[in-house]
Protein backbone atom coordinates (compact mmCIF):
# COMPACT_ATOMS: atom_id res chain seq x y z
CA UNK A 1 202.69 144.66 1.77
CA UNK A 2 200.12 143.83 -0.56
CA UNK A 3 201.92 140.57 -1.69
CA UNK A 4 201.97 139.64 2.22
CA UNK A 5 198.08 140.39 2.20
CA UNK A 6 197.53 137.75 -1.03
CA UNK A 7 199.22 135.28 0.71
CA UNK A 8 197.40 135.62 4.30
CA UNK A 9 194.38 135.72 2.23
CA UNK A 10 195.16 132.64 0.69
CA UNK A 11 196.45 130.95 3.27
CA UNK A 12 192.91 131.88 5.36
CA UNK A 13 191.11 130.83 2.53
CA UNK A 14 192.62 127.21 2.49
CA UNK A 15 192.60 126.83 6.12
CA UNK A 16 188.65 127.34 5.51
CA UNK A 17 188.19 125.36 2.72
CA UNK A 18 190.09 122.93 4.30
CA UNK A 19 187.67 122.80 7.84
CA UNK A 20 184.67 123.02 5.78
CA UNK A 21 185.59 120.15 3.78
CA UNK A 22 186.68 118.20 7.26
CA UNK A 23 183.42 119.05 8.28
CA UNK A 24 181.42 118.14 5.57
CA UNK A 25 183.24 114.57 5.84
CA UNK A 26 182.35 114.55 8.99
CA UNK A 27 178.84 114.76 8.81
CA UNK A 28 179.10 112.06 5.82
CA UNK A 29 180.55 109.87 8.15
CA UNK A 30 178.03 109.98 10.83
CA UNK A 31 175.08 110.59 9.20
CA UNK A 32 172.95 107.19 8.32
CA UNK A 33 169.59 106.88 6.49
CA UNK A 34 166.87 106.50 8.96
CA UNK A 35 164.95 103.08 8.71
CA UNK A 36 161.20 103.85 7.77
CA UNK A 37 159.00 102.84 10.77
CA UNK A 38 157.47 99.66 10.25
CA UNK A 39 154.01 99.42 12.18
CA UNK A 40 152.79 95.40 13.09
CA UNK A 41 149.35 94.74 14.35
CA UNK A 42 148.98 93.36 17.60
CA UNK A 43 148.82 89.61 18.17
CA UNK A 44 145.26 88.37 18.53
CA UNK A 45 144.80 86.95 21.43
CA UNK A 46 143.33 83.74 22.40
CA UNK A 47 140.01 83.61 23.97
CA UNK A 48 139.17 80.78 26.59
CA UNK A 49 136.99 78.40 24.91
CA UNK A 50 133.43 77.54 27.02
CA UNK A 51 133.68 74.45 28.68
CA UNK A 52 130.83 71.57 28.37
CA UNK A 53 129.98 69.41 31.78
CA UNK A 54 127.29 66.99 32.18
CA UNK A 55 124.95 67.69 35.56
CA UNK A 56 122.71 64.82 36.82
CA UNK A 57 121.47 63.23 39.58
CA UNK A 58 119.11 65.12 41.61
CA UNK A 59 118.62 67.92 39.57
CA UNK A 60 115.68 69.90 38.06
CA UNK A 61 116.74 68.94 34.59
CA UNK A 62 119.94 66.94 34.21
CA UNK A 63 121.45 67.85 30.57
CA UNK A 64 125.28 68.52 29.10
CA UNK A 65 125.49 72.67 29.67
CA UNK A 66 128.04 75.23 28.82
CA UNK A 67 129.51 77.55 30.99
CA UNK A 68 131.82 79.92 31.02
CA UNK A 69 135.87 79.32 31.90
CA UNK A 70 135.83 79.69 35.68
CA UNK A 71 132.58 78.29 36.38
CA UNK A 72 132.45 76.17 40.02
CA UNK A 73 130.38 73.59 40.51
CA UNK A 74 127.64 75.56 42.08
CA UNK A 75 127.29 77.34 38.86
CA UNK A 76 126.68 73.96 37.31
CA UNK A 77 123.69 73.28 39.39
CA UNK A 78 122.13 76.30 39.25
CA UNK A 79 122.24 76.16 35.23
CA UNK A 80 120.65 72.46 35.66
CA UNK A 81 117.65 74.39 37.83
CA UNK A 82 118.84 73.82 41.15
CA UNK A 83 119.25 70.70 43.42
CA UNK A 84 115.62 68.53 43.08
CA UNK A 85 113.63 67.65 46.08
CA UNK A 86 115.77 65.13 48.32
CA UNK A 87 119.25 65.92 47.11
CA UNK A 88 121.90 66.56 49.54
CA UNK A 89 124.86 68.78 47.93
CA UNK A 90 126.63 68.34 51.65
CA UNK A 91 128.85 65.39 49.71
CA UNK A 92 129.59 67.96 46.68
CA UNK A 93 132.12 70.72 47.03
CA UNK A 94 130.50 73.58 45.29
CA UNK A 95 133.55 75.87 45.09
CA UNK A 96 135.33 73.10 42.40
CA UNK A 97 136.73 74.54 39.38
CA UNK A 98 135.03 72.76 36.33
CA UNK A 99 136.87 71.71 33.67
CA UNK A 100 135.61 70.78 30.62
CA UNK A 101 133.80 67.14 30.56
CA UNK A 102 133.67 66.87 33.59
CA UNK A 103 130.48 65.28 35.20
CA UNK A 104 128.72 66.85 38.56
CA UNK A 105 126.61 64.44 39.95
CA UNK A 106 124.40 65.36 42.85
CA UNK A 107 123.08 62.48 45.39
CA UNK A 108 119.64 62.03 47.00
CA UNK A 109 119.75 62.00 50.78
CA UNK A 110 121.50 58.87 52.23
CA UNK A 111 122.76 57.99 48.87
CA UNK A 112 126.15 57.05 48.76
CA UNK A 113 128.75 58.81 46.86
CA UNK A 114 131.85 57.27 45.94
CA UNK A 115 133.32 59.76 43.59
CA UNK A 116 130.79 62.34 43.15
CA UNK A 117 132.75 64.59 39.81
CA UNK A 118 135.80 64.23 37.60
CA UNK A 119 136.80 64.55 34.51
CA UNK A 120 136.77 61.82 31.64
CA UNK A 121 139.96 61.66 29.30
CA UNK A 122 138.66 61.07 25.29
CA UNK A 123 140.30 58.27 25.23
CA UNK A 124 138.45 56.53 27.75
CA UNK A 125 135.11 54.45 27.57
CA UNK A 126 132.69 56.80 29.91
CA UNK A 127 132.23 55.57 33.10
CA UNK A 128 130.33 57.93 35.52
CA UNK A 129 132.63 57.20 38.40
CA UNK A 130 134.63 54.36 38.96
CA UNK A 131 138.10 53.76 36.69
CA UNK A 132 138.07 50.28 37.49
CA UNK A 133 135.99 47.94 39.36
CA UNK A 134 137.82 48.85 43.04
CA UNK A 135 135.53 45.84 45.41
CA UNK A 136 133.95 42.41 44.89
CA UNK A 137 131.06 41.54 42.26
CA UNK A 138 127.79 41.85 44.58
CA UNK A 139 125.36 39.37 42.83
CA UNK A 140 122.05 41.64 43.13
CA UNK A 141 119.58 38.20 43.24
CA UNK A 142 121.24 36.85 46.42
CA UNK A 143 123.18 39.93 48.24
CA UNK A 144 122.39 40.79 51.59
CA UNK A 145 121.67 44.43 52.94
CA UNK A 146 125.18 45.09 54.10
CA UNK A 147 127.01 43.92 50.47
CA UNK A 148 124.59 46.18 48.54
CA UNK A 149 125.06 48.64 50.66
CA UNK A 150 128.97 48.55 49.77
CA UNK A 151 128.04 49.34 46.16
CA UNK A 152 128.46 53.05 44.71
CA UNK A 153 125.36 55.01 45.08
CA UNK A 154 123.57 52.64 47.37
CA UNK A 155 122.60 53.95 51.05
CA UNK A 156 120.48 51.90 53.12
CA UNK A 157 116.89 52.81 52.16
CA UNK A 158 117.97 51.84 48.22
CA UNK A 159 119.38 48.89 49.40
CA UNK A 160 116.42 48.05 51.01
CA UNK A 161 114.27 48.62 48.07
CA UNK A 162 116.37 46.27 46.02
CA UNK A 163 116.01 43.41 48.46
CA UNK A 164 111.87 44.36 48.14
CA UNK A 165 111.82 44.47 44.67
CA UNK A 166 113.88 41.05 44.14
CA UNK A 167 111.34 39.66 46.75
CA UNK A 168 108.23 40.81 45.02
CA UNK A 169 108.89 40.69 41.44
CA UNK A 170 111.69 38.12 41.62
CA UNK A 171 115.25 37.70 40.53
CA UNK A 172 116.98 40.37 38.38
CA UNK A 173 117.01 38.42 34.65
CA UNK A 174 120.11 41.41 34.09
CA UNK A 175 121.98 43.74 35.77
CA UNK A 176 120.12 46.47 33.68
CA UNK A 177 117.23 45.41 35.55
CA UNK A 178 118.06 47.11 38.98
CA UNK A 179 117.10 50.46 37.30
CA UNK A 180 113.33 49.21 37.77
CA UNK A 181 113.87 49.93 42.16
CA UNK A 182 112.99 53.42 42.65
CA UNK A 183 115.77 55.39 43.13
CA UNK A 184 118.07 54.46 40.90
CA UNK A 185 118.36 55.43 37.60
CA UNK A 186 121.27 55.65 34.77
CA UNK A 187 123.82 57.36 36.72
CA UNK A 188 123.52 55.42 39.43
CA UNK A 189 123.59 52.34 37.36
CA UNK A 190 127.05 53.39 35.51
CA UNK A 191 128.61 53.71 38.59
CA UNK A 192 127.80 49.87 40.20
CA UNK A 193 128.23 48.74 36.33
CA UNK A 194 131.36 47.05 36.45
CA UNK A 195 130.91 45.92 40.19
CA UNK A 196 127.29 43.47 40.08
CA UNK A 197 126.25 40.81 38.28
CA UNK A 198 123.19 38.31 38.10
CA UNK A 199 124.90 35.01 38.21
């Protein structure tokens, strides 16, 4: 009896030794070393850079201002100090998104406007509206009303006033000249530029 006892005793202890040591492999087998947690910073994020756009015409004080991403034309005016006395923003659309170097140019009353915004490229010589000459040279010393008129920025009454001025002070030694007729002044000039002469 007792020798049957030692060797159920033995046997049990085995048979446990033996599922411990399955278990402990076991649980070698599975178990893996936990990666430390690594914590990154957040990428920095890119603010919108202000954008620059040139406002003249018939303004309260035409100048190159900065605005905001976003900005509309409106908001372009009303950082120049408003549409001056005369002007007639019915030719602009206010709502525009500006982008930046972009010129808003606001006409006086009966002025035409060809082209009255965009946007200039760097690599481009600055012209205020026209790409290319797109009509005939007008010669300024012998055009009538009508072929100024067809001229960028010219309505009837400047038009007019050129044909006075030509008559009274006589012909135009340069095309720089015309800025001397009320009315027009730099901007107006750039845009006729490349489409008058004197000849």
């Amino acid at each position: 009896m007792n020798e049957w006892l030692e060797r159920h005793t033995t046997f049990v202890l085995s048979l446990v030794g033996l599922l411990v040591a399955t278990g402990v492999g076991l649980f070698t087998l599975k178990w893996q070393p936990v990666e430390p947690i690594r914590i990154e910073p957040p990428l920095p994020t890119q603010t919108p850079e202000p954008i620059r756009v040139y406002v003249s015409g018939a303004v309260a004080v035409p100048d190159v201002y900065t605005l905001p991403p976003g900005a509309i034309v409106r908001d372009a005016i009303q950082a120049a100090g408003g549409p001056a006395a005369g002007a007639d923003i019915s030719l602009i659309n206010l709502a525009q998104v500006i982008q930046d170097g972009m010129q808003v140019y606001v006409p006086m009353a009966g002025e035409a406007v060809v082209q009255p915004m965009r946007s200039l490229p760097a690599s481009q010589p600055e012209m205020t509206v026209n790409d290319a000459p797109n009509g005939p040279i007008v010669n300024i010393n012998t055009a009538t009303q009508a072929e100024l008129e067809t001229l960028p920025g010219i309505g009837p009454a400047i038009a007019g006033r050129i044909i006075e001025y030509r008559e009274s002070q006589g012909p135009f030694n340069s095309i720089e000249d015309i800025m001397n007729v009320s009315g027009i002044g730099p901007a107006t000039f750039e845009k006729m530029r490349a489409l008058i002469t004197v000849n």
